[in-house]
C-alpha atoms as a PDB file:
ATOM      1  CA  UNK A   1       0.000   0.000   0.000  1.00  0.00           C
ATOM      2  CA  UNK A   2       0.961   3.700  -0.979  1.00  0.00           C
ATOM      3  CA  UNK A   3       2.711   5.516   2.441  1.00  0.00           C
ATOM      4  CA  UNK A   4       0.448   7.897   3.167  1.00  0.00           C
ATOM      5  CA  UNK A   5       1.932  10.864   4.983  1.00  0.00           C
ATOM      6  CA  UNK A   6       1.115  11.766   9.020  1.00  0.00           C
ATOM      7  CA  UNK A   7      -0.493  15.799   8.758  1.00  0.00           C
ATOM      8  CA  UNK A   8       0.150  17.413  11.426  1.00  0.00           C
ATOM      9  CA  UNK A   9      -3.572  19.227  12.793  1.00  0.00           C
ATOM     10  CA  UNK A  10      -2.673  22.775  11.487  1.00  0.00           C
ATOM     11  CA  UNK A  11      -1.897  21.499   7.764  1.00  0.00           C
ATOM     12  CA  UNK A  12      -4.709  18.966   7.996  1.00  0.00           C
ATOM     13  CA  UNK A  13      -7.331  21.942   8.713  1.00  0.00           C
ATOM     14  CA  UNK A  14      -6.112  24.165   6.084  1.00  0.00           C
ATOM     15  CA  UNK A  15      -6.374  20.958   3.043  1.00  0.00           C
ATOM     16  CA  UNK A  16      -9.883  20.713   4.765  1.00  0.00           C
ATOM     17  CA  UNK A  17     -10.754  24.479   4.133  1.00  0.00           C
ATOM     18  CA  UNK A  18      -9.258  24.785   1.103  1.00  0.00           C
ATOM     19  CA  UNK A  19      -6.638  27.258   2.471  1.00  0.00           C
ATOM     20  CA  UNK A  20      -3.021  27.481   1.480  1.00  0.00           C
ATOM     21  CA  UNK A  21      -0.327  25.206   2.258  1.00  0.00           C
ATOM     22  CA  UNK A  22       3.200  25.280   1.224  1.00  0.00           C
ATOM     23  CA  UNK A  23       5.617  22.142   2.129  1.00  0.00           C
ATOM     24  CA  UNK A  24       8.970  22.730   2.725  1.00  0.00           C
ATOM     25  CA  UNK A  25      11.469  20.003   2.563  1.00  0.00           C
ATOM     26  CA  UNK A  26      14.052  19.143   5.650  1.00  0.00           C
ATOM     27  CA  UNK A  27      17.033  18.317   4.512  1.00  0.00           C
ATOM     28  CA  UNK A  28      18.336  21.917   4.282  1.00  0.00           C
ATOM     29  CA  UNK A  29      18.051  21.621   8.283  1.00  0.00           C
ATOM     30  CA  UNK A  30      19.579  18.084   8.335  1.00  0.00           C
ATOM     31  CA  UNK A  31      22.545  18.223   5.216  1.00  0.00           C
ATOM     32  CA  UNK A  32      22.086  21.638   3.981  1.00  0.00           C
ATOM     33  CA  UNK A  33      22.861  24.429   6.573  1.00  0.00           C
ATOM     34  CA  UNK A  34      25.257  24.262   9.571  1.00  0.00           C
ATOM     35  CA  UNK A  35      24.765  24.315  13.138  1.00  0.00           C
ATOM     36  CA  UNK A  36      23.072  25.747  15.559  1.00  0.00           C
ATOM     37  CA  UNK A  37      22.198  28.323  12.736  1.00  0.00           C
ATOM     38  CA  UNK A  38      20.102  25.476  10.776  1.00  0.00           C
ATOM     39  CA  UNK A  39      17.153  24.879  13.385  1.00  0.00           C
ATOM     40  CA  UNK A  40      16.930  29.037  13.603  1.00  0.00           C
ATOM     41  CA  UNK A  41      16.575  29.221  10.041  1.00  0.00           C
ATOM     42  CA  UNK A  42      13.815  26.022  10.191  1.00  0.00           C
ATOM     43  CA  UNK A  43      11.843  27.787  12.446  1.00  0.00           C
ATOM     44  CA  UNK A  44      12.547  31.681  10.331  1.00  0.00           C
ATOM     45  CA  UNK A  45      10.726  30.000   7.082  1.00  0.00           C
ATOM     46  CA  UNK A  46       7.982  28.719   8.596  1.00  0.00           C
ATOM     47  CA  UNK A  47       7.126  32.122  10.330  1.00  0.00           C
ATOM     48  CA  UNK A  48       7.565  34.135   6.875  1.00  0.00           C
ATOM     49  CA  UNK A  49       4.561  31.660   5.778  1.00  0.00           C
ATOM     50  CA  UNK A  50       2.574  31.794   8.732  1.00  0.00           C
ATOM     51  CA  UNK A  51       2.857  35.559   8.374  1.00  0.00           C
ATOM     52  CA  UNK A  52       1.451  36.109   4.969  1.00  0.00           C
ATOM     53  CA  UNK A  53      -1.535  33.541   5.448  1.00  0.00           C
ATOM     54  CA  UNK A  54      -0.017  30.247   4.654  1.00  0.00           C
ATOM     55  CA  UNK A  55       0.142  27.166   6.742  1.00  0.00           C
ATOM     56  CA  UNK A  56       4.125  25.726   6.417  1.00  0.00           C
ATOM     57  CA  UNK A  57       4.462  21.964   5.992  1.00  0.00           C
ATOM     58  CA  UNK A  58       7.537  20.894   7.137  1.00  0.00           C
ATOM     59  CA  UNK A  59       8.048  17.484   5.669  1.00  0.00           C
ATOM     60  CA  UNK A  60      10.297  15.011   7.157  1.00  0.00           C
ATOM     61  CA  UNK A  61      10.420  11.327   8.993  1.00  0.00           C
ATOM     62  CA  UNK A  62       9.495  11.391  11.935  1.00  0.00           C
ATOM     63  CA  UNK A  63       9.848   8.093  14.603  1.00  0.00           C
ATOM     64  CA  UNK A  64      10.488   5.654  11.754  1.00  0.00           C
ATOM     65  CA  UNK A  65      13.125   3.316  12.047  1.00  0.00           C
ATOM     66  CA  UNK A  66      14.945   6.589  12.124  1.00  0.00           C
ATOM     67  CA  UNK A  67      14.449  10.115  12.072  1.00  0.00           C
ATOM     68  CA  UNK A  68      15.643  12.004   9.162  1.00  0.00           C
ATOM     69  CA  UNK A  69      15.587  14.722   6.752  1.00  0.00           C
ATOM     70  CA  UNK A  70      13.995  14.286   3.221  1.00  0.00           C
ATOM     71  CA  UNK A  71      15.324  15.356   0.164  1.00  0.00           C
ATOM     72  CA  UNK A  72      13.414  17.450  -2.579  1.00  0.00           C
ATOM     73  CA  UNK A  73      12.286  13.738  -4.452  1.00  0.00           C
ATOM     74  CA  UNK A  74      11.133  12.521  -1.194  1.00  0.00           C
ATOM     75  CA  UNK A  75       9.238  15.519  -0.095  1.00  0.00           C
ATOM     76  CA  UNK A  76       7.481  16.286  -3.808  1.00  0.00           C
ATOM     77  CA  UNK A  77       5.974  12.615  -3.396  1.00  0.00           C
ATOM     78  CA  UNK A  78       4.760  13.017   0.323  1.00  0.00           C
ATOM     79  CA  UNK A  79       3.528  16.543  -0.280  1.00  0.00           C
ATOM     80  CA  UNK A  80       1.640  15.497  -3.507  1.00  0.00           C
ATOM     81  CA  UNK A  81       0.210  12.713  -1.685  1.00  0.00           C
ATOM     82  CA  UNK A  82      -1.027  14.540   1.228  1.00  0.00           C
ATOM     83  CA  UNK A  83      -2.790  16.783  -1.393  1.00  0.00           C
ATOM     84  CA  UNK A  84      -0.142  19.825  -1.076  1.00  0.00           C
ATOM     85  CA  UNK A  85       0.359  21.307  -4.497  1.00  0.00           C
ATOM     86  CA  UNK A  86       3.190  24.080  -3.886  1.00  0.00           C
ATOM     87  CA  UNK A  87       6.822  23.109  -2.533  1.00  0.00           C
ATOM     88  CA  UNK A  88       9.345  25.540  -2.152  1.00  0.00           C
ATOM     89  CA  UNK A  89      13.248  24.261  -2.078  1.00  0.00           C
ATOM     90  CA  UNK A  90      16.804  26.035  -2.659  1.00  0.00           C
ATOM     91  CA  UNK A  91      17.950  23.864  -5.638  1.00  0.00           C
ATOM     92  CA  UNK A  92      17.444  20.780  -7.485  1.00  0.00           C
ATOM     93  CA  UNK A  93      19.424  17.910  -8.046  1.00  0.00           C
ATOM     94  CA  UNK A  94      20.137  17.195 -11.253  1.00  0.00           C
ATOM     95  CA  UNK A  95      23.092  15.624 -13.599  1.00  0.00           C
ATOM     96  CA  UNK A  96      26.645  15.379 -11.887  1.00  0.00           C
ATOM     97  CA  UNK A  97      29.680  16.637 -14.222  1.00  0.00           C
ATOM     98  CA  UNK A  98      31.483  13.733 -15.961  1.00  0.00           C
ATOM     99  CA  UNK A  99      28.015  12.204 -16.177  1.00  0.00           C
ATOM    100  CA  UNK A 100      29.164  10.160 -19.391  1.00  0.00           C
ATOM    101  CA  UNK A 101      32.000   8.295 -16.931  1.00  0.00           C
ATOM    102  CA  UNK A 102      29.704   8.138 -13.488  1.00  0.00           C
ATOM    103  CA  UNK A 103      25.760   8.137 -14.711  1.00  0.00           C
ATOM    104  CA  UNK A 104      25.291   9.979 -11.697  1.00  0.00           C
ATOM    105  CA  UNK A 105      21.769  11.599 -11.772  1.00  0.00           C
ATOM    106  CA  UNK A 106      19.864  13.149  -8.900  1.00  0.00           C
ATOM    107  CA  UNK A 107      16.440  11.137  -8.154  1.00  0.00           C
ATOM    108  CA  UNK A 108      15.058  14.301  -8.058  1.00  0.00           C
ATOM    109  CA  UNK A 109      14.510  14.410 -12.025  1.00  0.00           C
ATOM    110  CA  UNK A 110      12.965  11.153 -12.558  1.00  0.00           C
ATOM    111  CA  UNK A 111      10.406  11.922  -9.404  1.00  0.00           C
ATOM    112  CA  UNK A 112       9.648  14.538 -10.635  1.00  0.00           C
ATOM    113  CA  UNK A 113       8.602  13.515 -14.109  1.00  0.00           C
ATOM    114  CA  UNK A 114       5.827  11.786 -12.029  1.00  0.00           C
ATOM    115  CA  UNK A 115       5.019  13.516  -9.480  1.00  0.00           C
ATOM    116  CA  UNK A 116       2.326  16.674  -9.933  1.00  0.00           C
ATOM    117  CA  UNK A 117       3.192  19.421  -7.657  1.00  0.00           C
ATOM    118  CA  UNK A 118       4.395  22.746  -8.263  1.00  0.00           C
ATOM    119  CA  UNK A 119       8.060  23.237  -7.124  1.00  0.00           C
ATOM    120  CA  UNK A 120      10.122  26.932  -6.609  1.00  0.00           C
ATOM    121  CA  UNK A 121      13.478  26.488  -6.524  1.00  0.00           C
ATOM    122  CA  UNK A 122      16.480  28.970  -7.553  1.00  0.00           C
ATOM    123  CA  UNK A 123      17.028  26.654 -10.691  1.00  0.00           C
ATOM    124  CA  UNK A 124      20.229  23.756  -9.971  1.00  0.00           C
ATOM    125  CA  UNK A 125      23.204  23.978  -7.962  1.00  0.00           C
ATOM    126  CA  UNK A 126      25.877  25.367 -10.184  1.00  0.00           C
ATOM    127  CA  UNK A 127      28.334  22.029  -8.969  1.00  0.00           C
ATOM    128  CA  UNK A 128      26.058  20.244 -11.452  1.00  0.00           C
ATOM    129  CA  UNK A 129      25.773  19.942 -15.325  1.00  0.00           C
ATOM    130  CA  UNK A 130      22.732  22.234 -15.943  1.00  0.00           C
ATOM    131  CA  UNK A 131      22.551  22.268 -19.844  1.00  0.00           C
ATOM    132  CA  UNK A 132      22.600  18.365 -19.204  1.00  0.00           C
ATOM    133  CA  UNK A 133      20.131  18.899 -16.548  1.00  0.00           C
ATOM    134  CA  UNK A 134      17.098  20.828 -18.568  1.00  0.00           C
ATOM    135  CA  UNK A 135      18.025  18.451 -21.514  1.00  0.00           C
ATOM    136  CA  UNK A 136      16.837  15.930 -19.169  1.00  0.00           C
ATOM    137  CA  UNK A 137      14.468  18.232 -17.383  1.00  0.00           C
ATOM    138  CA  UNK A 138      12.722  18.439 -21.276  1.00  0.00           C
ATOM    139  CA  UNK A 139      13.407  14.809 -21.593  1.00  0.00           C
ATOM    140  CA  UNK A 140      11.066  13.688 -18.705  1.00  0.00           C
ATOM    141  CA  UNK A 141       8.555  16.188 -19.375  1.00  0.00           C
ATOM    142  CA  UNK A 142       9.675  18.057 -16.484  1.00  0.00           C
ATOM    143  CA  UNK A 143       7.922  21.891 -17.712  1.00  0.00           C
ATOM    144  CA  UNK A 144      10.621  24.962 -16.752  1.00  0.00           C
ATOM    145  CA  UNK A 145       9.193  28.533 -16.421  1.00  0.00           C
ATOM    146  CA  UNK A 146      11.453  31.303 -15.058  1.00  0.00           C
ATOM    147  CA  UNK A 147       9.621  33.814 -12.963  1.00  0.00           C
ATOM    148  CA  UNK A 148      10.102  37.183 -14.600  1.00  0.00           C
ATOM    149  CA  UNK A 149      13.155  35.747 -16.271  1.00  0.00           C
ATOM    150  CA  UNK A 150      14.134  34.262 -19.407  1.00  0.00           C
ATOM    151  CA  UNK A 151      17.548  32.653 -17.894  1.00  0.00           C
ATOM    152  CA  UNK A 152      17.699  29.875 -15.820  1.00  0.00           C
ATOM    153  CA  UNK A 153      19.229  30.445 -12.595  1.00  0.00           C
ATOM    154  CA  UNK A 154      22.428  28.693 -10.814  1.00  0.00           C
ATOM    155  CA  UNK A 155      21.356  28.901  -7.130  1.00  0.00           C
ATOM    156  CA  UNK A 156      23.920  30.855  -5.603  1.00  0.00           C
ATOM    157  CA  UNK A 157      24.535  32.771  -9.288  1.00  0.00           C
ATOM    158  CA  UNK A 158      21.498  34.482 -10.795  1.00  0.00           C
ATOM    159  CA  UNK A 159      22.253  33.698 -14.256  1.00  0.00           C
ATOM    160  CA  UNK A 160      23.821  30.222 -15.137  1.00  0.00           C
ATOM    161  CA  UNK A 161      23.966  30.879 -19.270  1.00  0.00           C
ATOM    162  CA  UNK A 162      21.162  29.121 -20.414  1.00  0.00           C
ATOM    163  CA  UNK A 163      17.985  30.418 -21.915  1.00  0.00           C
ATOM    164  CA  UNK A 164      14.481  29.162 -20.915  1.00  0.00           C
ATOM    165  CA  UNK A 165      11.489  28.591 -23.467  1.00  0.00           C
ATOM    166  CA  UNK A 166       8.749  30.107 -20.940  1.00  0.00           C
ATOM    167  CA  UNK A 167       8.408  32.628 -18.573  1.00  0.00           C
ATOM    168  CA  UNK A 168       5.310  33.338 -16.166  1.00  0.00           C
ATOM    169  CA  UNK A 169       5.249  36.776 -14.740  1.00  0.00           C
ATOM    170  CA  UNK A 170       2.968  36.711 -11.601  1.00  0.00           C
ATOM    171  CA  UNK A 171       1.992  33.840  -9.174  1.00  0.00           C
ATOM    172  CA  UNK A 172      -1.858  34.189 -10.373  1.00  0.00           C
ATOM    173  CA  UNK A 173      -0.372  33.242 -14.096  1.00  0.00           C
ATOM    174  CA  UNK A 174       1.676  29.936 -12.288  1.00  0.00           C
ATOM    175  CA  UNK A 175      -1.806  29.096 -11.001  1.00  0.00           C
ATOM    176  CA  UNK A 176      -3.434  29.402 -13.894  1.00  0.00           C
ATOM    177  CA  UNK A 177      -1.458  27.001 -15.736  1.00  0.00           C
ATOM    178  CA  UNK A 178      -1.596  24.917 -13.090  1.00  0.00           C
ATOM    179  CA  UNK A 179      -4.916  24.647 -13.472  1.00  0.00           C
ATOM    180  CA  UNK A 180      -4.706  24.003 -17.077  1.00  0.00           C
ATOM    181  CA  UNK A 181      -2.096  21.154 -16.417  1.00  0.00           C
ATOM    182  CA  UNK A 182      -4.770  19.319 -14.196  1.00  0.00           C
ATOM    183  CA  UNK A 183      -7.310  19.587 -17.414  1.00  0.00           C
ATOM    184  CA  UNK A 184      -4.932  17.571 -19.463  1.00  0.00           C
ATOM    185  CA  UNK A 185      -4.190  15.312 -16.675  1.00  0.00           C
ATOM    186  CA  UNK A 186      -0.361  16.098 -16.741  1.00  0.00           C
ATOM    187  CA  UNK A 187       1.356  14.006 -13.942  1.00  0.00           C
ATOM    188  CA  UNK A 188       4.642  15.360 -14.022  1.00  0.00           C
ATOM    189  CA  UNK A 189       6.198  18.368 -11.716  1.00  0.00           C
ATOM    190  CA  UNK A 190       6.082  22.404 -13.236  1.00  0.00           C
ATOM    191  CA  UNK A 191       9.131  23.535 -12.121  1.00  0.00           C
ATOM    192  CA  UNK A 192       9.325  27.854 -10.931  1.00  0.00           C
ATOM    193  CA  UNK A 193      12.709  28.565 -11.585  1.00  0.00           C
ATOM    194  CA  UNK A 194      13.789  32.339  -9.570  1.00  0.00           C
ATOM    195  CA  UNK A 195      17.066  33.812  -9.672  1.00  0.00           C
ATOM    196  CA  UNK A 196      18.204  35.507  -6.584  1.00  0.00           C
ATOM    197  CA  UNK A 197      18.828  39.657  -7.312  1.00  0.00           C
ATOM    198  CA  UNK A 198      22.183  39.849  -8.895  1.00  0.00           C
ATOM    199  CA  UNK A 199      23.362  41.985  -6.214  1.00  0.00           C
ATOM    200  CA  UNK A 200      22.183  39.317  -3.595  1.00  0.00           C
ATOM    201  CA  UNK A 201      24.360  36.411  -5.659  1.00  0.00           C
ATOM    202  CA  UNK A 202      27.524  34.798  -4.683  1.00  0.00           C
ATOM    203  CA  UNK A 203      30.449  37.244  -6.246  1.00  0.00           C
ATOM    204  CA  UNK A 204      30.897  34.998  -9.910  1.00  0.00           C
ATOM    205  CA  UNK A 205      34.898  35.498  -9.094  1.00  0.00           C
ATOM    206  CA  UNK A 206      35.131  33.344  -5.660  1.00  0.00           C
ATOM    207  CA  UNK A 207      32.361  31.418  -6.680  1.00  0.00           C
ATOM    208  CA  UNK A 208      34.330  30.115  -9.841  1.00  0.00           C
ATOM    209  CA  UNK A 209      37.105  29.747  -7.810  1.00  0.00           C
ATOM    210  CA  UNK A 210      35.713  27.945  -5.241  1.00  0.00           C
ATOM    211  CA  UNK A 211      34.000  25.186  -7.158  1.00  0.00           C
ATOM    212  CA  UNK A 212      37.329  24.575  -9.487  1.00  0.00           C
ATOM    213  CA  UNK A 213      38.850  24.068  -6.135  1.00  0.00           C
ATOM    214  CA  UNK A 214      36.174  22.087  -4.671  1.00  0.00           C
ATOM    215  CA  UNK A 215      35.660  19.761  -7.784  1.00  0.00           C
ATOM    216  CA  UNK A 216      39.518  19.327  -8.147  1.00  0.00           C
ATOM    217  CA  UNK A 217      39.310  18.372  -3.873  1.00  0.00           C
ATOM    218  CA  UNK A 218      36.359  15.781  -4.834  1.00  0.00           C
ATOM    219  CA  UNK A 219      38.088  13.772  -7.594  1.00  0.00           C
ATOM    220  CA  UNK A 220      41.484  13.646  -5.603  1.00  0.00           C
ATOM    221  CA  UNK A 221      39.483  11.871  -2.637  1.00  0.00           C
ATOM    222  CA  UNK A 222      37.949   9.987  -4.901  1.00  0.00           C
ATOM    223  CA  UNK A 223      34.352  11.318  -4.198  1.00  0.00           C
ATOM    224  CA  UNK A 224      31.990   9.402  -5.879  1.00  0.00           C
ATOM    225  CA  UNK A 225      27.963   8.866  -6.049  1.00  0.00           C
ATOM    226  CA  UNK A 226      25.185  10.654  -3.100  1.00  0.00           C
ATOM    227  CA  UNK A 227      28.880  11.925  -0.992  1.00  0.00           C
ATOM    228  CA  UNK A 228      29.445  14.129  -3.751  1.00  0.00           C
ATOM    229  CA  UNK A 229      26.747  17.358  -3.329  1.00  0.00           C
ATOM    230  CA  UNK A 230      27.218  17.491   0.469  1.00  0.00           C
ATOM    231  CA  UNK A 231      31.336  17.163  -0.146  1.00  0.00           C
ATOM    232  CA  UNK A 232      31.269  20.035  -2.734  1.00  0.00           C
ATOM    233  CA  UNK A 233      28.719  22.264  -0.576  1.00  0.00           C
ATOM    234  CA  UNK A 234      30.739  21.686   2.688  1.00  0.00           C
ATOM    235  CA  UNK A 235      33.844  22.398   0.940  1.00  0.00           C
ATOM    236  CA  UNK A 236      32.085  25.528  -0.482  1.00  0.00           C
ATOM    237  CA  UNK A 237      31.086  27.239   2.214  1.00  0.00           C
ATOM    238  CA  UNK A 238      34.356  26.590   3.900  1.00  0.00           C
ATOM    239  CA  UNK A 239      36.374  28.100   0.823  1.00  0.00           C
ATOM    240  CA  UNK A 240      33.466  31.206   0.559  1.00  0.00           C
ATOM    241  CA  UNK A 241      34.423  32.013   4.709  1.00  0.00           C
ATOM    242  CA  UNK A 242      30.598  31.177   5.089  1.00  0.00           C
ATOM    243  CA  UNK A 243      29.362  33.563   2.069  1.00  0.00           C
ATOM    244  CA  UNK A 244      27.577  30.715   0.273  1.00  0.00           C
ATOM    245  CA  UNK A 245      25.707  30.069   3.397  1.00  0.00           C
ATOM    246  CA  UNK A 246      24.268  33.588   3.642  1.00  0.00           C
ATOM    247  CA  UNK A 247      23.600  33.028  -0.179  1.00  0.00           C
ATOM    248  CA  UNK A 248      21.557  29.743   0.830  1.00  0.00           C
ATOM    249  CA  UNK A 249      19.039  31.390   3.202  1.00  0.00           C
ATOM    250  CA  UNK A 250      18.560  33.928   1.100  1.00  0.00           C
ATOM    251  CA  UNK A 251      17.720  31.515  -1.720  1.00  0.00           C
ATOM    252  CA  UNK A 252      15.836  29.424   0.641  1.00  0.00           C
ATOM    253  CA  UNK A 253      13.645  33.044   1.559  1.00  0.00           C
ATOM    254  CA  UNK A 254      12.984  33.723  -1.745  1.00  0.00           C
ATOM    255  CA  UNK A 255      11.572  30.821  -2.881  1.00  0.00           C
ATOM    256  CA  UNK A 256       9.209  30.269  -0.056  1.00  0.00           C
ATOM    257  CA  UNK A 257       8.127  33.453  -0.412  1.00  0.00           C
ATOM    258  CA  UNK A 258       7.260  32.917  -3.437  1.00  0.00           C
ATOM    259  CA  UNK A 259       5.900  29.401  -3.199  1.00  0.00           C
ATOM    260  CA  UNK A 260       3.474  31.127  -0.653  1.00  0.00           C
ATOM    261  CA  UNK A 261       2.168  33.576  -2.769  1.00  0.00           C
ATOM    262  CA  UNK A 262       1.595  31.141  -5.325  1.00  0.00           C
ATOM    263  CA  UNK A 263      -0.094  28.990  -2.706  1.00  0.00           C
ATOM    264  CA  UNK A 264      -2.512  32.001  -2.085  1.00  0.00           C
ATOM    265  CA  UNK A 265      -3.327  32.077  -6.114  1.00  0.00           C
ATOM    266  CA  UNK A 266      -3.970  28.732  -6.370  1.00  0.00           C
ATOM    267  CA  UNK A 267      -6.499  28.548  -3.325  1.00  0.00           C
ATOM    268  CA  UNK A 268      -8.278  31.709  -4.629  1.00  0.00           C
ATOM    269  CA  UNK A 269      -8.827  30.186  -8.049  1.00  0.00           C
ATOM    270  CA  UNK A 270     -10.319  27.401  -5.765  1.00  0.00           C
ATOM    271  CA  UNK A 271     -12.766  29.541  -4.132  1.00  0.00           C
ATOM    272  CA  UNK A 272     -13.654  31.245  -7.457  1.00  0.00           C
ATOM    273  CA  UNK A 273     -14.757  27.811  -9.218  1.00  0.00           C
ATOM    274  CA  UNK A 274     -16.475  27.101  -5.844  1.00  0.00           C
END
């Protein structure tokens, strides 16, 4: 039998009324943000939803075998299936570099192409191949929209290079098509791609700098498979003197800003077909 997920009473009334809900993965808590500051910043995003009107879902396990932090595949699946249709992350996973010697590919792609939930993210970690990435993106019928951009973003870089085919300009336009995606019965994730402010970015220079350094650091330690994202972002934000931590969380507040306002849009367009 499908796992269906436990709701918490707060997220459970607001499905039942039909008012918005955003879920919020936890493995930028667990893997993705350093401590104590990581439980702070938890708490911070939930309270910027609460604020405008919008119940945070936190998803994670909770008193399984273990307890642990779920990645953005994990939580699309468990938010879809507890009927939550906006999830706001930092970045996606996606295809590693030297892909053609490691076929290393994030689950994130292929659960998505499956799952039907909206998700905001600040495009793909710039450690990753991201031309490869939308190729397969477009491959698994995985639809890309920048919000008021044409360029997809690079997560801690506003602009990673590559052009997008659609754009969507307000979150009452992302509802709409998401209500046209439900008329043709697409199962597969939209993906809300939003760059960070340029002056708000990791500065190109020590980025570029810092990833040479932290790729060449992964393939002399022979690095391999899952180890690789959490080597290269540790290894980042060491190189960066904590700057691409700063960059995270303000990633991370953009996007769930977003996502919430979105979340509103897509609950009024409820109420309006009654």
């Amino acid at each position: 039998m499908p796992v269906v997920p436990e709701l918490s009473g707060p997220v459970r009334a607001a499905l039942a009324a039909g008012r918005p809900v955003v879920a919020l993965e936890s493995t930028i808590i667990s893997h993705g943000l350093p401590r104590p500051g990581n439980l702070a910043a938890a708490r911070s995003f939930e309270e910027m939803l609460t604020a405008a009107g919008v119940t945070p879902a936190t998803i994670a396990v909770v008193d399984g075998k273990r307890t642990a932090g779920t990645t953005v595949a994990a939580t699309s699946v468990l938010a879809a299936r507890a009927g939550i249709r906006v999830f706001a992350t930092g970045g996606l996973g996606g295809v590693h570099r030297g892909f053609a010697e490691s076929l290393d590919e994030s689950a994130d792609l292929t659960v998505l192409s499956r799952t039907p939930i909206t998700v905001v993210s600040a495009g793909v970690k710039s450690i990753l191949d991201i031309p490869a990435t939308l190729e397969r993106l477009e491959t698994l019928r995985v639809a890309v929209a920048g919000y008021r951009t044409n360029r997809f973003p690079a997560f801690y870089l506003a602009d990673s290079g590559q052009d997008l085919d659609w754009r969507l300009d307000s979150p009452a336009e992302i509802a709409a098509v998401m209500a046209a995606r439900d008329l043709l019965g697409d199962e597969s994730a939209l993906l809300i791609a939003t760059p960070l402010a340029p002056d708000r970015q990791l500065d190109p220079g020590l980025h570029d700098r810092a990833l040479a350094a932290a790729l060449a650091a992964a393939d002399a330690g022979g690095v391999r498979g899952k180890a690789v994202t959490p080597f290269l972002l540790d290894y980042m934000q060491r190189a960066t003197a904590g700057a691409s931590v700063t960059v995270n969380l303000d990633v991370a507040r953009g996007n769930i800003a977003l996502a919430g306002q979105i979340a509103i849009a897509w609950a009024e367009r409820a109420d309006t077909r009654g």
